[in-house]
Protein backbone atom coordinates (compact mmCIF):
# COMPACT_ATOMS: atom_id res chain seq x y z
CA UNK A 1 0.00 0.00 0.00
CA UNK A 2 1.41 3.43 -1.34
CA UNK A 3 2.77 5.71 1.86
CA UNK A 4 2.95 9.45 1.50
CA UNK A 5 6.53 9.35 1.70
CA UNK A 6 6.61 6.77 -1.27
CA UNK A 7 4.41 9.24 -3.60
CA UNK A 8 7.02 11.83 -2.89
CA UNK A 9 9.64 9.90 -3.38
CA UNK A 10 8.28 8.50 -6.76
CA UNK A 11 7.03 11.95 -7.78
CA UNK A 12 9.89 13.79 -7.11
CA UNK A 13 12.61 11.13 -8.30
CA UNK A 14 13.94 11.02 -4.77
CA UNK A 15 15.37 7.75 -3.02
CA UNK A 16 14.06 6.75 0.37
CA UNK A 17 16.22 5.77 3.47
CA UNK A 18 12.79 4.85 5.41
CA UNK A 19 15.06 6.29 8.71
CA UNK A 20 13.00 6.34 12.10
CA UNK A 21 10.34 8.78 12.66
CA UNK A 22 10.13 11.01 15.61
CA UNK A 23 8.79 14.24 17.03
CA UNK A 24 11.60 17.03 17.08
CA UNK A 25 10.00 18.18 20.54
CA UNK A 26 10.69 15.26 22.19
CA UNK A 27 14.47 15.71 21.38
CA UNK A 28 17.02 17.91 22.26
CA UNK A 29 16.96 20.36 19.46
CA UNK A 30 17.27 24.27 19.29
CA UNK A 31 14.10 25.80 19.71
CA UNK A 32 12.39 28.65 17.56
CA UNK A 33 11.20 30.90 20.35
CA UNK A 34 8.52 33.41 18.62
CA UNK A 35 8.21 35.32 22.41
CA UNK A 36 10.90 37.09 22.19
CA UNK A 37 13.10 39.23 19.99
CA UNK A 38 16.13 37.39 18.41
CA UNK A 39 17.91 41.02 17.82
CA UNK A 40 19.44 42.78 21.16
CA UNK A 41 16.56 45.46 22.02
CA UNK A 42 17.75 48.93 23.01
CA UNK A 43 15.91 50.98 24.92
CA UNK A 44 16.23 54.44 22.66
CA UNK A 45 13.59 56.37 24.08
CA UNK A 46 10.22 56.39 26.30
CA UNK A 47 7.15 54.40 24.30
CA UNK A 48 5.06 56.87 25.85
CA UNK A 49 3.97 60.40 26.09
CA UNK A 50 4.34 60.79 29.88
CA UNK A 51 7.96 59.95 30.18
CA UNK A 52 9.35 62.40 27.61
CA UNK A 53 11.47 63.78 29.99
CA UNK A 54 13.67 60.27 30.84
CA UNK A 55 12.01 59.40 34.27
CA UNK A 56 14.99 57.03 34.62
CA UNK A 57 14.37 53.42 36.79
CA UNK A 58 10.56 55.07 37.89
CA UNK A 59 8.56 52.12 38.18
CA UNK A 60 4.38 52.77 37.56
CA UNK A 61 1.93 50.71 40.31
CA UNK A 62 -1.17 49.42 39.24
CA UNK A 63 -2.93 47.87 41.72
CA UNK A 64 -5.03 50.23 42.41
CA UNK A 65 -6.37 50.84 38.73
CA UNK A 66 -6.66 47.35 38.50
CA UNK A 67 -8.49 46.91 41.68
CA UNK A 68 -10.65 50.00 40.13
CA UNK A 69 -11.74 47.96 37.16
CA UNK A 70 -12.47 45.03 38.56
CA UNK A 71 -16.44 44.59 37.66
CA UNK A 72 -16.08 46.57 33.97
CA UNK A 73 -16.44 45.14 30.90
CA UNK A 74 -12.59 43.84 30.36
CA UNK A 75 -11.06 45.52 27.78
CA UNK A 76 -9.96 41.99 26.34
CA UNK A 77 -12.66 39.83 24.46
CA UNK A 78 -10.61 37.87 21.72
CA UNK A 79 -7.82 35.67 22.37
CA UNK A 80 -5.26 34.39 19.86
CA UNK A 81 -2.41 31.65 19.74
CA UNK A 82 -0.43 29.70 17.32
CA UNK A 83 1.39 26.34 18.24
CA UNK A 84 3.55 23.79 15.99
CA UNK A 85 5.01 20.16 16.19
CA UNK A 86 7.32 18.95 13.80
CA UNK A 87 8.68 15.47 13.04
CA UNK A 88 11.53 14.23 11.15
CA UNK A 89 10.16 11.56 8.95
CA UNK A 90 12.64 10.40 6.75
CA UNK A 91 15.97 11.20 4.56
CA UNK A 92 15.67 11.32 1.03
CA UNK A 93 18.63 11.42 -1.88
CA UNK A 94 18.59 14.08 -4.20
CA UNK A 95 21.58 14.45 -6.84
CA UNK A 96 23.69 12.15 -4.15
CA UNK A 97 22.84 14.23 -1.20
CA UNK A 98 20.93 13.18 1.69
CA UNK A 99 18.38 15.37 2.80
CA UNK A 100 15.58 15.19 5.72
CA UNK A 101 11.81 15.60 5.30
CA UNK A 102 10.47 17.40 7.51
CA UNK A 103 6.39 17.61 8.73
CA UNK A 104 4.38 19.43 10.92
CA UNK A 105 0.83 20.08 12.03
CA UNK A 106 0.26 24.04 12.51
CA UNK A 107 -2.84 25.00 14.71
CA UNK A 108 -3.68 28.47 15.28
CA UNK A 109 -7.35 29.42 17.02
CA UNK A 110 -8.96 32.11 18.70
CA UNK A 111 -11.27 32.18 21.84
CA UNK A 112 -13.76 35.05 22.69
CA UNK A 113 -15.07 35.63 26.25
CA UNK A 114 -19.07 36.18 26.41
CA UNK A 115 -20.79 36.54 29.49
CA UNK A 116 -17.61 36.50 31.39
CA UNK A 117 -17.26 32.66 29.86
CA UNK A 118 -14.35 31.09 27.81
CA UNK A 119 -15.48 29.76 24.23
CA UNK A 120 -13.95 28.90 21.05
CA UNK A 121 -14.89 32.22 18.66
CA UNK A 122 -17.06 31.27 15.43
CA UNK A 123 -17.89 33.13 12.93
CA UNK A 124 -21.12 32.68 10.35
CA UNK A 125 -20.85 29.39 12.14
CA UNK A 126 -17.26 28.72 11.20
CA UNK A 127 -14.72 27.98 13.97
CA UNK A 128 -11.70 30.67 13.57
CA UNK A 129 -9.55 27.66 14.19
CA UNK A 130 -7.15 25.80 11.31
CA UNK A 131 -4.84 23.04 12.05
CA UNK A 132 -2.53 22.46 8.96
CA UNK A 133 -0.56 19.59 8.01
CA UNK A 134 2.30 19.92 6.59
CA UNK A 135 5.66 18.31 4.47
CA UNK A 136 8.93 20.44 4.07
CA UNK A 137 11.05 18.77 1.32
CA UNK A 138 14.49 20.34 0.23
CA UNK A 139 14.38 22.63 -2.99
CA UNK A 140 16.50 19.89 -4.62
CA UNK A 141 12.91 17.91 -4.56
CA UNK A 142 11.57 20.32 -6.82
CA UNK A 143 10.95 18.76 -10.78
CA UNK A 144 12.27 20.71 -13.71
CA UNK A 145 9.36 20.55 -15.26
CA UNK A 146 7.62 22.98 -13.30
CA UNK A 147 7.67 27.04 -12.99
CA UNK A 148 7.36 26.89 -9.31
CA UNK A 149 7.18 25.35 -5.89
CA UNK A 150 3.40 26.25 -5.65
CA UNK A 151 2.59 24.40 -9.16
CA UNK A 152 5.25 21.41 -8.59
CA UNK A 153 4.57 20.15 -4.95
CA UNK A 154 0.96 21.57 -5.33
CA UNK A 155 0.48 18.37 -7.50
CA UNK A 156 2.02 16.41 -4.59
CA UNK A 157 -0.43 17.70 -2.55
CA UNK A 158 -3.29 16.39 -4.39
CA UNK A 159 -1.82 13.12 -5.47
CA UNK A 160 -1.24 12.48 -1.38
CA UNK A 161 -4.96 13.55 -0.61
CA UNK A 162 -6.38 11.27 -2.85
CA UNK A 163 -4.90 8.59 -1.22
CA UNK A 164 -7.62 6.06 0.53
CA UNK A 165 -5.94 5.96 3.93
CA UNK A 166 -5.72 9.97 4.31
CA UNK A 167 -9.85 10.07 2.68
CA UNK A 168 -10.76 7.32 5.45
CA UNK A 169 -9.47 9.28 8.08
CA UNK A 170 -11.06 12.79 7.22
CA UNK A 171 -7.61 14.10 6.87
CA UNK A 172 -5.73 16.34 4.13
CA UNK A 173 -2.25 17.81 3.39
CA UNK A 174 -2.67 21.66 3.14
CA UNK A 175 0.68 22.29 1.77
CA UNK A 176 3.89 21.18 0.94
CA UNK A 177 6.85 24.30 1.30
CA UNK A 178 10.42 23.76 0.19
CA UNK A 179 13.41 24.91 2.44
CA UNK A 180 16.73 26.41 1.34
CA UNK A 181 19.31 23.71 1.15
CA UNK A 182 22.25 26.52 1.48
CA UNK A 183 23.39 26.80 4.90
CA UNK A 184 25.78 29.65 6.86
CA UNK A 185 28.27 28.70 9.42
CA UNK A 186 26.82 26.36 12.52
CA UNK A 187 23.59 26.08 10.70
CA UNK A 188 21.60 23.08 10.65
CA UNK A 189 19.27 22.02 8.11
CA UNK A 190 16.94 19.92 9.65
CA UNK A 191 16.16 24.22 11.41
CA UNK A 192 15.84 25.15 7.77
CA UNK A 193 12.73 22.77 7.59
CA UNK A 194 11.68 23.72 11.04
CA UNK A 195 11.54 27.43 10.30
CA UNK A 196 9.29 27.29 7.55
CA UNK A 197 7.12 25.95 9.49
CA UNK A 198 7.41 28.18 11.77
CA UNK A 199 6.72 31.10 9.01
CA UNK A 200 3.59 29.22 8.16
CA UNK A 201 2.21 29.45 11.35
CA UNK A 202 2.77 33.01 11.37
CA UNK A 203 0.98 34.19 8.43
CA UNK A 204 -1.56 32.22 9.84
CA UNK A 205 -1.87 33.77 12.46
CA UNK A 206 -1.81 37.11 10.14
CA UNK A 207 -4.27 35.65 8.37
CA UNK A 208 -6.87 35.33 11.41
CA UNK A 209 -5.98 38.95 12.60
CA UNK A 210 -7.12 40.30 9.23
CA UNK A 211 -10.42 38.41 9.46
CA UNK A 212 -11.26 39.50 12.80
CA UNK A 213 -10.49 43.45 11.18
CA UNK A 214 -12.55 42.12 8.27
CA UNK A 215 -15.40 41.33 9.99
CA UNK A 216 -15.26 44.22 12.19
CA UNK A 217 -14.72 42.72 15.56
CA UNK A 218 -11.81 44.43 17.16
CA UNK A 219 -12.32 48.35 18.52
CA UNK A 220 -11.79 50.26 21.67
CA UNK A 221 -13.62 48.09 23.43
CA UNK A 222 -13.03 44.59 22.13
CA UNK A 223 -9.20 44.52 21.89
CA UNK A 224 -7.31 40.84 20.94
CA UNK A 225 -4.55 39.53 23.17
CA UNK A 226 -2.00 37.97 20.63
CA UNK A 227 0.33 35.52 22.77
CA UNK A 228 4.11 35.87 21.58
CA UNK A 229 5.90 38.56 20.40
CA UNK A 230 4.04 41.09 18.11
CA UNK A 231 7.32 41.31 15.94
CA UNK A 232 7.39 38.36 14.06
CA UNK A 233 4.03 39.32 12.20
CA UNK A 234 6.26 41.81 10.73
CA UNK A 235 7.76 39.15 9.06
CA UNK A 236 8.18 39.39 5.05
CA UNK A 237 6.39 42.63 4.45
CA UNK A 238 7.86 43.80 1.79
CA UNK A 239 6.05 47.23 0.46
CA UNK A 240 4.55 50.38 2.03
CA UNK A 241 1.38 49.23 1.09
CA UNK A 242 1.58 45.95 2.83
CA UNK A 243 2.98 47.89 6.36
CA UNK A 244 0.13 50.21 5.99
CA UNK A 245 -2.36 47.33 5.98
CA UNK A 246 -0.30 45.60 8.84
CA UNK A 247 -0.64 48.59 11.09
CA UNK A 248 -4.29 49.15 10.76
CA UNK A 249 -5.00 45.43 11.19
CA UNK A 250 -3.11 45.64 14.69
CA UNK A 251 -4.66 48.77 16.18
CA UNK A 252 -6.50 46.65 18.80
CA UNK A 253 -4.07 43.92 19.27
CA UNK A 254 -1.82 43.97 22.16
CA UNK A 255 1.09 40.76 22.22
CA UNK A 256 1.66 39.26 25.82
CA UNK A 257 5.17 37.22 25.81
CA UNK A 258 5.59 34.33 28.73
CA UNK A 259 8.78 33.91 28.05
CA UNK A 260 11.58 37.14 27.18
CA UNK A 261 15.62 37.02 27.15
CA UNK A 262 16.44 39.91 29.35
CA UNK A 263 20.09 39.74 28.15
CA UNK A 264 18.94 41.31 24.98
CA UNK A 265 17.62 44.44 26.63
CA UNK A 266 19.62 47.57 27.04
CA UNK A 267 19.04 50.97 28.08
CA UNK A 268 20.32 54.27 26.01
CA UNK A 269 24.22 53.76 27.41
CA UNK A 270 24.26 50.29 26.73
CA UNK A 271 23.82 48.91 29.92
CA UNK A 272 21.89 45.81 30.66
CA UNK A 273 18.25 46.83 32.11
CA UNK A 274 17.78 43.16 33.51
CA UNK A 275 18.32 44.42 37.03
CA UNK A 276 15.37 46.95 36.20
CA UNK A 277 12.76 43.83 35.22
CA UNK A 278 13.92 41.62 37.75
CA UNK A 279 13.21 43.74 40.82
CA UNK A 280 9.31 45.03 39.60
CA UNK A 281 7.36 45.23 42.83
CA UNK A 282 4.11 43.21 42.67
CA UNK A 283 1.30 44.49 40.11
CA UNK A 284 3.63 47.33 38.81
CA UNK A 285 5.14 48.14 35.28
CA UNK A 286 8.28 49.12 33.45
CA UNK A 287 7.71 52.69 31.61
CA UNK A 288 7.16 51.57 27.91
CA UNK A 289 10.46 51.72 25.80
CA UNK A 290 10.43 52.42 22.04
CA UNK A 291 11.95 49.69 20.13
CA UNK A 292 12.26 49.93 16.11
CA UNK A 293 12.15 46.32 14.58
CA UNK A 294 15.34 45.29 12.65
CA UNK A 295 13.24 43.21 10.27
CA UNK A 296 11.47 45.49 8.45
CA UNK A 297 12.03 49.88 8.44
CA UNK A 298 9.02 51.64 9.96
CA UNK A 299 8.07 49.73 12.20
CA UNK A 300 7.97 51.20 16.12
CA UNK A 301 6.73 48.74 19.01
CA UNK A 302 6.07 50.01 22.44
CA UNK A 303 7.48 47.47 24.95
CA UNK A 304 7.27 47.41 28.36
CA UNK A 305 7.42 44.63 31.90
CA UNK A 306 4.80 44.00 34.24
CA UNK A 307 5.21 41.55 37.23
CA UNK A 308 1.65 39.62 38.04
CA UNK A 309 3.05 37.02 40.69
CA UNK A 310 5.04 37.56 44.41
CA UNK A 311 7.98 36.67 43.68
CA UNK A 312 8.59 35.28 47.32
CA UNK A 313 6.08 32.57 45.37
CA UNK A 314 8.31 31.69 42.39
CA UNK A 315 10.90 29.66 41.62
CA UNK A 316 13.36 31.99 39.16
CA UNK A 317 14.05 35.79 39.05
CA UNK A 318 11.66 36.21 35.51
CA UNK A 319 9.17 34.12 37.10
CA UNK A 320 5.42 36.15 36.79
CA UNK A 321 6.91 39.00 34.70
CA UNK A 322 5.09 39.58 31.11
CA UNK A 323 6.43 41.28 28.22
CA UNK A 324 3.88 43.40 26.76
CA UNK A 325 3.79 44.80 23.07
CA UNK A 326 1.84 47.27 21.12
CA UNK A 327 2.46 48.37 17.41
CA UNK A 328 2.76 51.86 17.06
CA UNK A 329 0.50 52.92 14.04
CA UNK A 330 0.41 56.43 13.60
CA UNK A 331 2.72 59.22 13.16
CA UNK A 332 1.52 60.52 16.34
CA UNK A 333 2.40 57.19 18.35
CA UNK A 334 5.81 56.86 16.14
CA UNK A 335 6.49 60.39 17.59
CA UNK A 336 5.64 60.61 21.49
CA UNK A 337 4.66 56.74 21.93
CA UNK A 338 1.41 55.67 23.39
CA UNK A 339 -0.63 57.28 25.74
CA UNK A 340 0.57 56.48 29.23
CA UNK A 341 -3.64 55.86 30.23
CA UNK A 342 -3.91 53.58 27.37
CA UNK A 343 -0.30 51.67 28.63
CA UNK A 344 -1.77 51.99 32.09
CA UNK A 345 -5.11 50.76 31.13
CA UNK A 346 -4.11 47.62 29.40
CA UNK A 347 -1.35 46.83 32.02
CA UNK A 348 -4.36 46.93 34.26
CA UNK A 349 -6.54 44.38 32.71
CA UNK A 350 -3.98 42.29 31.69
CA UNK A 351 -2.79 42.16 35.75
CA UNK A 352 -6.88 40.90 36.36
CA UNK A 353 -6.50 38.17 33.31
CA UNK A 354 -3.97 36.62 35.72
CA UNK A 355 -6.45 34.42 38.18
CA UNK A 356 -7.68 31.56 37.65
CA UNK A 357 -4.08 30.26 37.46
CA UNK A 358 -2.78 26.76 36.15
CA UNK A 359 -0.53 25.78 38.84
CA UNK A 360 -0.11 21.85 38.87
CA UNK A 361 -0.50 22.00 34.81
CA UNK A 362 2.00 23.80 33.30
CA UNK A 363 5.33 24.65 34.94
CA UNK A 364 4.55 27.82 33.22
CA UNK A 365 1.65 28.62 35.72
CA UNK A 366 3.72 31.97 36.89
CA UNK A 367 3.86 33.93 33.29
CA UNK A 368 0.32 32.33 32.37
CA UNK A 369 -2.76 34.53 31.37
CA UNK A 370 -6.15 32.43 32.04
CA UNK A 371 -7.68 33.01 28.99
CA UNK A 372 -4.45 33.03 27.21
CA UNK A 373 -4.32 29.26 28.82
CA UNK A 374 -7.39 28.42 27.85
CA UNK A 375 -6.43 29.18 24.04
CA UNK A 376 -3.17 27.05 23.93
CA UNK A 377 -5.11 24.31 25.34
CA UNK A 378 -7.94 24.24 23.45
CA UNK A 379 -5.79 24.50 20.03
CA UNK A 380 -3.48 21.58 21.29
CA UNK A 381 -6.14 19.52 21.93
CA UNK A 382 -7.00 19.24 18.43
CA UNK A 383 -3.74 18.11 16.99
CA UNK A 384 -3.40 13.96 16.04
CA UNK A 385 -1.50 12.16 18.44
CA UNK A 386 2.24 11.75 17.75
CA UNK A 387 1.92 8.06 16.81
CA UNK A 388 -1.17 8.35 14.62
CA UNK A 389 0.49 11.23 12.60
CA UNK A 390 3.83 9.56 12.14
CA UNK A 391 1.84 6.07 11.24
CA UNK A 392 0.81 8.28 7.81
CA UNK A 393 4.33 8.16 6.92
């Protein structure tokens, strides 16, 4: 009986080594951490209008605001979260070189609250969820015949879905992507695969965001809490056009980060602000820093720390700190930074999404948003198991 990996061999010309199968997350492999910036983050001026004048190591409490706030409508109603897996499936020959192929399954959902309760968001009676599965095969694997990628694995694709045992199962390919078999000094290609995964889970999530703007969901009062860094959306905008659409998309999106390298932060001088993050007192915030992407021109985030846990509660320094982001999309913004009441404001509902908390579940439980929780959950929940995936192989 034909195997996916046997119509891409055949159809591509490509010799199979049938090597074992496994999940790259149950390995010891380098991660691809979208919650933080890869690129050192200097601190060149305040993020908002308040601290024009370089209030220097002034910490902001919020307790009380929060406190205030309490019983009002939170200013939070969507929720949105992208997770991977990838596998290692097998190693295929091209032109005398051994290559792996790579898979994945991509899920990226959103949740809405109503009536103060957690549910997954639908709309027209669609579920704003996707889970994707996915092959990465080496541009090598590409046939001559064809124009593109798109047009050449695209037939792949289809050939693979027709099969009986992925029809049985209710289960499709959505793409196959080639990766770049070129690689710099201490790269490793099996990451090549990895990362385009990790792209395509990305622009999926882009792809959500700009459906939610479509359908006219997000405002003042209905903002979406993005979890991970806001600066990898930036990723592969290419035109003015394209950052103008990008910007109005993520008015009303704010990016919460679990997880942040405070190594790569620095204040004007060049000095290391860790010190600064690790010693927030309880429920207060970090003025917000301006911080210009390195991926793209144009393209101003407001960053700043809040701590939502004791520390005299957690186990390391970072523990129950957050990293909050907001795009800067005006000239005003680009100019002064936010407003510190709108900084102030979202610092304060984000410091009430902290309860329920997760403890025994997730190691996590410190730097864990509820609803935020909720979302990674109910997205990970609808991925095939390990074994059943790897069995269509």
């Amino acid at each position: 009986m034909a195997s996916v990996l046997s119509v891409i061999a055949e159809q591509t010309k490509g010799k199979s080594y049938k090597t074992t199968k496994y999940a790259y997350e149950g390995i010891d492999v380098p991660r691809f951490d979208y919650d933080d910036h890869r690129y050192d983050f200097k601190w060149k001026h305040y993020g908002e209008d308040a601290y024009v004048n370089d209030k220097k190591g002034t910490t902001i409490p919020l307790k009380n605001l929060a406190d205030r706030i309490l019983y009002n409508k939170p200013m939070f109603t969507y929720f949105l979260d992208g997770s991977r897996k990838t596998y290692k499936v097998d190693d295929m020959a091209y032109a005398n070189q051994i290559y792996p192929v790579i898979a994945g399954q991509v899920g990226v959902g959103c949740c809405c609250r109503e009536n103060m309760e957690m549910k997954p968001l639908y709309i027209n009676g669609t579920p704003m969820f996707h889970r994707d599965l996915l092959v990465v095969l080496p541009q090598k694997a590409k046939n001559s015949d064809w124009d593109t990628d798109e047009l050449s694995f695209g037939y792949i694709a289809e050939k693979i879905n027709r099969m009986d045992e992925i029809k049985n199962k209710g289960l499709m390919f959505n793409k196959i992507i080639s990766y770049s078999t070129s690689l710099g000094e201490g790269e490793k290609i099996e990451n090549k695969g990895i990362a385009k995964i990790q792209d395509y889970m990305i622009q999926k999530e882009k792809d959500m965001v700009e459906e939610l703007v479509r359908q006219k969901m997000l405002s003042q009062d209905d903002y979406l809490l993005k979890d991970g860094s806001l600066e990898y959306q930036v990723h592969n905008l290419k035109t003015e056009k394209e950052l103008a659409i990008f910007k109005n998309n993520y008015q009303f999106v704010v990016g919460v980060s679990k997880s942040f390298n405070p190594a790569k932060c620095f204040d004007k001088k060049g000095d290391n602000n860790s010190n600064l993050i690790a010693q927030l007192p309880l429920y207060s915030r970090t003025p917000a820093q301006m911080y210009e992407s390195e991926r793209i021109g144009n393209m101003c985030f407001a960053v700043w720390y809040v701590r939502i846990r004791d520390s005299r509660y957690t186990n390391n320094t970072f523990d129950g700190i957050l990293k909050i982001e907001k795009i800067l999309v005006n000239d005003r913004q680009k100019e002064y930074g936010l407003k510190t009441d709108e900084v102030n404001m979202i610092t304060a509902n984000i410091i009430n999404e902290r309860n329920p908390v997760c403890y025994a579940d997730d190691p996590r439980w410190a730097n864990h948003l509820y609803p935020v929780y909720v979302t990674e959950k109910y997205i990970k929940s609808k991925y095939l198991g390990d074994s059943m995936f790897l069995k269509l192989f």
